[in-house]
Protein backbone atom coordinates (compact mmCIF):
# COMPACT_ATOMS: atom_id res chain seq x y z
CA UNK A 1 -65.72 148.39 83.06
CA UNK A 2 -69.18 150.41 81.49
CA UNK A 3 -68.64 153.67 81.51
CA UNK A 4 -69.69 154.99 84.76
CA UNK A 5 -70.96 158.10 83.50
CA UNK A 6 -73.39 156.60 81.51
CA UNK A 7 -74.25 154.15 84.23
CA UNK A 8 -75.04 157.24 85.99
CA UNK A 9 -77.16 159.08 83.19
CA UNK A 10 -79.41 156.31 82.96
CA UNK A 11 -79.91 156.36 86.57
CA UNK A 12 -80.04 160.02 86.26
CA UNK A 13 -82.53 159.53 83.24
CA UNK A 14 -84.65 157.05 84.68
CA UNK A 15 -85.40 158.44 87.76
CA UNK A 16 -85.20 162.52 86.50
CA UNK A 17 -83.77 163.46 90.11
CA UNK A 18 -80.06 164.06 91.23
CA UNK A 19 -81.40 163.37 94.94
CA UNK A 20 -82.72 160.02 94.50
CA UNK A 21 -79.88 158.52 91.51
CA UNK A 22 -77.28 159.73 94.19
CA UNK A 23 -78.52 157.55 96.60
CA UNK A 24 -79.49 154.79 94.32
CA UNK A 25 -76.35 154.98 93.35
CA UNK A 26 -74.43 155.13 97.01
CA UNK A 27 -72.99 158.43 96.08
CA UNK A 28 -73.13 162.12 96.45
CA UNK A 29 -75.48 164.73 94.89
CA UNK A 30 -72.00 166.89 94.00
CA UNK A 31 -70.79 163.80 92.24
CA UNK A 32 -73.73 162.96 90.36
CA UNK A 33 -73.64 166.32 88.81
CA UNK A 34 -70.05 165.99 87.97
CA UNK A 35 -70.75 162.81 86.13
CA UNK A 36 -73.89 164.40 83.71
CA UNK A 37 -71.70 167.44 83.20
CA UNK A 38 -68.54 165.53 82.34
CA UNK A 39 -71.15 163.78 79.84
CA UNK A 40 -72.67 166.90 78.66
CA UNK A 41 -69.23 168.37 77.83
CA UNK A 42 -67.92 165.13 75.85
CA UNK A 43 -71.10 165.70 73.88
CA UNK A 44 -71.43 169.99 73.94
CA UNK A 45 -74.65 169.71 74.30
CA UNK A 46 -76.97 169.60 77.42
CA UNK A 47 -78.73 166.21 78.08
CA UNK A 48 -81.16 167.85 81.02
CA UNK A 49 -83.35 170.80 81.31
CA UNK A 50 -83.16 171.88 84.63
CA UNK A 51 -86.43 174.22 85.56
CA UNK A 52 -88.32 174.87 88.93
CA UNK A 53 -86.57 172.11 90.80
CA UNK A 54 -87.33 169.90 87.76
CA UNK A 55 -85.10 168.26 85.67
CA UNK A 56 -86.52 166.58 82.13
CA UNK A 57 -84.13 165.11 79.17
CA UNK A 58 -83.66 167.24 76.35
CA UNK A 59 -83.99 165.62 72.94
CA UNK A 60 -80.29 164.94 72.69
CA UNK A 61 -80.64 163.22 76.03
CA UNK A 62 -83.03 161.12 75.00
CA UNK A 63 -81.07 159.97 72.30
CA UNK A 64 -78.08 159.53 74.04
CA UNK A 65 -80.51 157.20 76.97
CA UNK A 66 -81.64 155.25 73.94
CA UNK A 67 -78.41 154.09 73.09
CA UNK A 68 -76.61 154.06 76.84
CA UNK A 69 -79.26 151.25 77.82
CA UNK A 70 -78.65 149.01 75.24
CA UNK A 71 -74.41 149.70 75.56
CA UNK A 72 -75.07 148.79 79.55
CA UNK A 73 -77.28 145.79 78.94
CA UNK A 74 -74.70 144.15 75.95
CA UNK A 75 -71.94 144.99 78.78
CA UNK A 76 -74.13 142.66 81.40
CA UNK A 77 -74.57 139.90 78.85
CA UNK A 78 -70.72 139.94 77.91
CA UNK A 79 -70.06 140.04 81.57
CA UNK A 80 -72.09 137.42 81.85
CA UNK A 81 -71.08 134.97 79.42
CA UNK A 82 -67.93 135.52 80.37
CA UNK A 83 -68.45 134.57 84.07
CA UNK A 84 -70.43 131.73 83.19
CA UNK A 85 -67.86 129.98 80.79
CA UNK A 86 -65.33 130.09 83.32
CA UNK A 87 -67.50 129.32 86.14
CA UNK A 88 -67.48 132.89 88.63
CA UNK A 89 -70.85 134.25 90.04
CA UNK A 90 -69.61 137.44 91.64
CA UNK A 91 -70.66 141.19 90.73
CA UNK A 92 -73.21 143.37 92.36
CA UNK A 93 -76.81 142.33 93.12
CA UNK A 94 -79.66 144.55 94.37
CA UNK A 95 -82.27 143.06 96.18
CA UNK A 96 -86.32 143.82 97.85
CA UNK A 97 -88.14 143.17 100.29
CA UNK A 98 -91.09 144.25 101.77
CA UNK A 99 -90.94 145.17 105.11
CA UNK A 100 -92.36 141.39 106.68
CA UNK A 101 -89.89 139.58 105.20
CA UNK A 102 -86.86 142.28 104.78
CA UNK A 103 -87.16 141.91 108.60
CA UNK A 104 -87.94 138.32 109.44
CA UNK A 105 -87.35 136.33 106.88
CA UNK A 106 -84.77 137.58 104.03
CA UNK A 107 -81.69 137.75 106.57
CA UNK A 108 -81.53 134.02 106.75
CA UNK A 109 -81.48 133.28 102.95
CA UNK A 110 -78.87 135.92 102.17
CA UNK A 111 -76.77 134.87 104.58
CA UNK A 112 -76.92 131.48 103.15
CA UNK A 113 -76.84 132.76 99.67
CA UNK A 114 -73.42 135.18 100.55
CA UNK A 115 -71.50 131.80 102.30
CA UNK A 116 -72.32 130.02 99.00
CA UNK A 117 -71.27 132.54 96.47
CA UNK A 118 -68.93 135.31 98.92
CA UNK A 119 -68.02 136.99 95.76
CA UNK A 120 -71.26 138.68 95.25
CA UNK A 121 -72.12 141.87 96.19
CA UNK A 122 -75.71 141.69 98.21
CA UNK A 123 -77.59 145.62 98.51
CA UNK A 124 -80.59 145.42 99.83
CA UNK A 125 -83.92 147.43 99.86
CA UNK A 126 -86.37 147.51 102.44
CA UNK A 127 -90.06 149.68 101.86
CA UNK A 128 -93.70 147.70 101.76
CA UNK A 129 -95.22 145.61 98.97
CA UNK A 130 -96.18 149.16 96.79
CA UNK A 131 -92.39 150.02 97.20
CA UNK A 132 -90.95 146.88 95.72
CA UNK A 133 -92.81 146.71 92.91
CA UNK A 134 -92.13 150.21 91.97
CA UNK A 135 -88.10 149.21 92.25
CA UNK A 136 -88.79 147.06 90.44
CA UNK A 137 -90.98 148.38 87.39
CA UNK A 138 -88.41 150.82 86.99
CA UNK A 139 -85.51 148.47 87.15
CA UNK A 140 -84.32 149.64 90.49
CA UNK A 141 -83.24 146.11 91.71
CA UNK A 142 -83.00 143.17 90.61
CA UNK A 143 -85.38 140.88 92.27
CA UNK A 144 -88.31 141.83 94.51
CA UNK A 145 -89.84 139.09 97.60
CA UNK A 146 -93.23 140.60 98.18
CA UNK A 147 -96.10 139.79 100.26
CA UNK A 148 -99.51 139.12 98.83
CA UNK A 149 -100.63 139.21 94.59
CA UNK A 150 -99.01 141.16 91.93
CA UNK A 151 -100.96 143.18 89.93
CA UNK A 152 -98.72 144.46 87.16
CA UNK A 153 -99.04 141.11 84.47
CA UNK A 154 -95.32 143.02 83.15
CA UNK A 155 -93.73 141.16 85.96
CA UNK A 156 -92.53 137.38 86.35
CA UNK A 157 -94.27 136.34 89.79
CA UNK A 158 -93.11 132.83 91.33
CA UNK A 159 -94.77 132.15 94.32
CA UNK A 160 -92.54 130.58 97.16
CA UNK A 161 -94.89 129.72 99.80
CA UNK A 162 -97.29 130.78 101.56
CA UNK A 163 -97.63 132.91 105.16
CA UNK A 164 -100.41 132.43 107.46
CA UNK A 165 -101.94 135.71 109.03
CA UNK A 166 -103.30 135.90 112.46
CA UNK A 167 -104.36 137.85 115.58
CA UNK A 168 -102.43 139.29 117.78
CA UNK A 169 -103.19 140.90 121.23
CA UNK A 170 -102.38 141.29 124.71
CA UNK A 171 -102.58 137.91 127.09
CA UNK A 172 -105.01 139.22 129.38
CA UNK A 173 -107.63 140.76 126.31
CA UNK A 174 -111.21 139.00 125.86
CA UNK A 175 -109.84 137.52 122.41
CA UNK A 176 -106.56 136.12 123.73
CA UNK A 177 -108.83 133.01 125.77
CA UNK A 178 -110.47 132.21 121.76
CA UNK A 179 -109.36 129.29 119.94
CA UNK A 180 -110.37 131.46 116.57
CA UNK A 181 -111.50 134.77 115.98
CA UNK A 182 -113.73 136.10 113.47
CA UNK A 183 -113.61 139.28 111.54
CA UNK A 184 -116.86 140.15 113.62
CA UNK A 185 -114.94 139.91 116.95
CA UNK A 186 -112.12 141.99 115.74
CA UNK A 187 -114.12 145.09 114.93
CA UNK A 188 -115.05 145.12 118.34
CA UNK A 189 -111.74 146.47 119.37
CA UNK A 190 -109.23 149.24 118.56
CA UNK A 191 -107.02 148.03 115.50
CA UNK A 192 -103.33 149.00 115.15
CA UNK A 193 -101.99 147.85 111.23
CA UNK A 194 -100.13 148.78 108.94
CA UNK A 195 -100.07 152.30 106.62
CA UNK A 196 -101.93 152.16 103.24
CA UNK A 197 -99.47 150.32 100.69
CA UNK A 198 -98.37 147.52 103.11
CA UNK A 199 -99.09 144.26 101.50
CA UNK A 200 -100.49 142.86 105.15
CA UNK A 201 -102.54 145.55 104.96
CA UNK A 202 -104.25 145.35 101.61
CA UNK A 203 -104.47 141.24 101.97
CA UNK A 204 -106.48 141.94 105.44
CA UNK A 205 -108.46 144.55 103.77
CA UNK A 206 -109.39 142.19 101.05
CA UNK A 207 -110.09 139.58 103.59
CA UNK A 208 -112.59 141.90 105.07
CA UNK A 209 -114.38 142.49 102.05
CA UNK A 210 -114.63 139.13 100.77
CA UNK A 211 -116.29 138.28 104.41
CA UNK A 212 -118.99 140.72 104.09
CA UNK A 213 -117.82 143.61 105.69
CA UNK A 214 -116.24 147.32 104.86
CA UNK A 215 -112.48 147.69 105.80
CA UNK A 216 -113.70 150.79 107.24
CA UNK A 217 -115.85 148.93 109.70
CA UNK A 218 -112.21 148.24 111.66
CA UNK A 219 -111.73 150.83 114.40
CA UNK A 220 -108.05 151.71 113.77
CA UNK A 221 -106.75 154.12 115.87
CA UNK A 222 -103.29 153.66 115.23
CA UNK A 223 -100.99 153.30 111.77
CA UNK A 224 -97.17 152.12 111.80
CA UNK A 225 -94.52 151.77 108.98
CA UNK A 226 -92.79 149.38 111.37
CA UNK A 227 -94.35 145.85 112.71
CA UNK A 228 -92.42 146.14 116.09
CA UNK A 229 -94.05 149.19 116.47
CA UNK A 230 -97.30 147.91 116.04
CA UNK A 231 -96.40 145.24 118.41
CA UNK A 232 -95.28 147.21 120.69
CA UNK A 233 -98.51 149.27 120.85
CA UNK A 234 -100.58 145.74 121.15
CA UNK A 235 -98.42 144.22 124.07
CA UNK A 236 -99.36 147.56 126.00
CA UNK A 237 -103.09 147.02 125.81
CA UNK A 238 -103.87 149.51 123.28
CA UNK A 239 -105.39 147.21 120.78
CA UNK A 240 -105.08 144.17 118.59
CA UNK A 241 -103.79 144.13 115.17
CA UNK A 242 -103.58 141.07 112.24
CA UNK A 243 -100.07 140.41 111.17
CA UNK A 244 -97.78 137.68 110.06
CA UNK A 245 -97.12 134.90 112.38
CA UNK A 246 -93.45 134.55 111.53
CA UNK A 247 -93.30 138.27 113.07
CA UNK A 248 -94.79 137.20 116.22
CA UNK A 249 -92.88 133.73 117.67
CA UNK A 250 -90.14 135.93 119.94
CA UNK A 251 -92.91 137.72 121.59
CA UNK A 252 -95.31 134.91 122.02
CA UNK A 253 -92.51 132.34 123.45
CA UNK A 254 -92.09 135.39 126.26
CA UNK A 255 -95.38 135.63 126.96
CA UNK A 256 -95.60 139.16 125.73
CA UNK A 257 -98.48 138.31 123.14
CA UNK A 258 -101.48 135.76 122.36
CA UNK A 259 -102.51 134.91 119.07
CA UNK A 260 -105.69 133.26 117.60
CA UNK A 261 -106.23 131.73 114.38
CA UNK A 262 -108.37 133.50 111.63
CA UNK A 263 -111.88 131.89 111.29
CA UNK A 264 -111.87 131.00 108.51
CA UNK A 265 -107.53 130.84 108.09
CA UNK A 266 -105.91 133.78 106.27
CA UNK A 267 -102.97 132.66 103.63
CA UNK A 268 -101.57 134.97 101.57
CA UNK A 269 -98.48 134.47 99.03
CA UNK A 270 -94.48 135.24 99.65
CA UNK A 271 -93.39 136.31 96.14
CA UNK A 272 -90.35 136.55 94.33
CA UNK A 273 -90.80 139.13 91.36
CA UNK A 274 -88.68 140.01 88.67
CA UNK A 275 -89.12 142.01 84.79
CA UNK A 276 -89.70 139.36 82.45
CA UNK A 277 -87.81 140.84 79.63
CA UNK A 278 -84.98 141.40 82.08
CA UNK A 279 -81.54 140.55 81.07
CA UNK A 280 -80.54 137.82 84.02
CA UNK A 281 -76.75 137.90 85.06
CA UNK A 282 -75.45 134.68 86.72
CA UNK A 283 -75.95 136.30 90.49
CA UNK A 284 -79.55 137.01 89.67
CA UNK A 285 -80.15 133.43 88.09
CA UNK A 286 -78.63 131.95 91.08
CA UNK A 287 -80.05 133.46 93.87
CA UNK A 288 -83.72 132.42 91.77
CA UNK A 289 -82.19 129.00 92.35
CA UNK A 290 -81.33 129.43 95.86
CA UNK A 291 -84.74 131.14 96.89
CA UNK A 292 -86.29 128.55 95.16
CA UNK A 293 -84.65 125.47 96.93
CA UNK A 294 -84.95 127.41 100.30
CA UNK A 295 -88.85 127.84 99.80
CA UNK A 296 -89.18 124.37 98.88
CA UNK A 297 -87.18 123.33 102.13
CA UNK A 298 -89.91 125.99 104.12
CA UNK A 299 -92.79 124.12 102.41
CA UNK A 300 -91.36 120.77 103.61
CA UNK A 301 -90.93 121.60 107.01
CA UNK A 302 -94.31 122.71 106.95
């Protein structure tokens, strides 16, 4: 019902590329451009400068931004009111993950979440902690699950419970007979992690540090985007690597990897993150709810 070329200026705006609000936006480059000059012709005046592969608002665009945010946001809250008073929760809903639990443990609350409320419209976002928070600084998507603190004091930061990090390496290495490892033992070996922005990454570094040691005291020879990857590498003998243990139980039930506990344990926090000043539709404020009731149900098994 918003005009959808605005709702593609702001993108446009916010992000100052046609490559990356196209496929925020699920559509093509060509029809970006169509949208902004459509815009720029109801106005006669241009809203970009386009120079050296750089695009920048003019002064008239940033005008025109100014007031196309607040005409989208008073659209969400009518929408909103509307679908609350007579009771609907449908309408789009963009969510992140970092890449632990976009892959292990995200796919069983939205599937809960989407038989409970089919009407809404679940995208979601994959990229490591770094990622999600920038989505969601610059109002990307809606709701961010990260792993490991939030810097940015901006953001609204509800902890859901916490994942326990361990060590994972081939059955037949020297660690795999320990009951618990130290960070002193794991030096000893090649390490395979994750690249620089993972949250595992930076919550093992700072694990490190706190016990006395340099991260660059690990001997990492490999670095992977992907945790399968990384297992991969570890169940063929080429090192050992720290990572969650929810990303581990297939592998360890077929005897394709040991892990040890961390002496001492290593905890770190599964986040849900949102902007505080955020307007929240109904799909947003229930899928809080239903994170929230499924973390509790996690902490309770536990």
């Amino acid at each position: 019902m918003a005009d959808r070329r605005l709702q593609v200026f702001t993108t446009v705006a916010r992000l100052l590329s046609f490559t990356k609000a196209a496929e925020t936006l699920h559509m093509t480059q060509p029809a970006v451009t169509f949208q902004i000059r459509q815009l720029e012709e109801y106005f006669n005046a241009r809203l970009f400068d386009r120079t050296h592969n750089r695009i920048t608002l003019t002064e008239t665009g940033e005008l025109v931004q100014t007031y196309a945010d607040q005409i989208i946001e008073k659209y969400k809250e009518m929408d909103n009111a509307v679908r609350t008073l007579t009771g609907e929760v449908q309408g789009p809903l963009v969510i992140g993950a970092s890449t632990t639990i976009g892959d292990y443990v995200i796919p069983e609350i939205l599937g809960e979440y989407q038989r409970s409320f089919p009407d809404v419209t679940i995208r979601l976002n994959i990229s490591n902690t770094q990622g999600i928070i920038y989505m969601v600084e610059n109002n990307e998507i809606d709701i961010g699950i990260v792993e490991g603190p939030v810097g940015n004091k901006n953001l609204t930061t509800e902890v859901c419970w916490y994942d326990e990090l361990v060590l994972a390496c081939a059955p037949d290495h020297p660690l795999a007979k320990k009951s618990k490892v130290k960070v002193g033992d794991i030096i000893e070996f090649p390490f395979i992690g994750r690249e620089e922005g993972s949250g595992t990454r930076g919550v093992f570094t700072h694990y490190i540090e706190s016990h006395g040691n340099s991260a660059d005291s690990l001997n990492r020879i490999l670095e992977f985007t992907s945790p399968e990857s990384i297992k991969a590498a570890v169940g063929a003998g080429l090192g050992v690597t720290v990572q969650s243990i929810a990303t581990l139980q297939k592998e360890v039930q077929l005897g394709l990897l040991a892990t040890i506990p961390l002496d001492p344990p290593l905890n770190r926090p599964f986040s849900l993150v949102y902007q505080r000043q955020k307007f929240r539709v109904q799909a947003m404020e229930e899928f809080l709810q239903f994170a929230q009731t499924h973390c509790e149900k996690r902490k309770k098994k536990k």
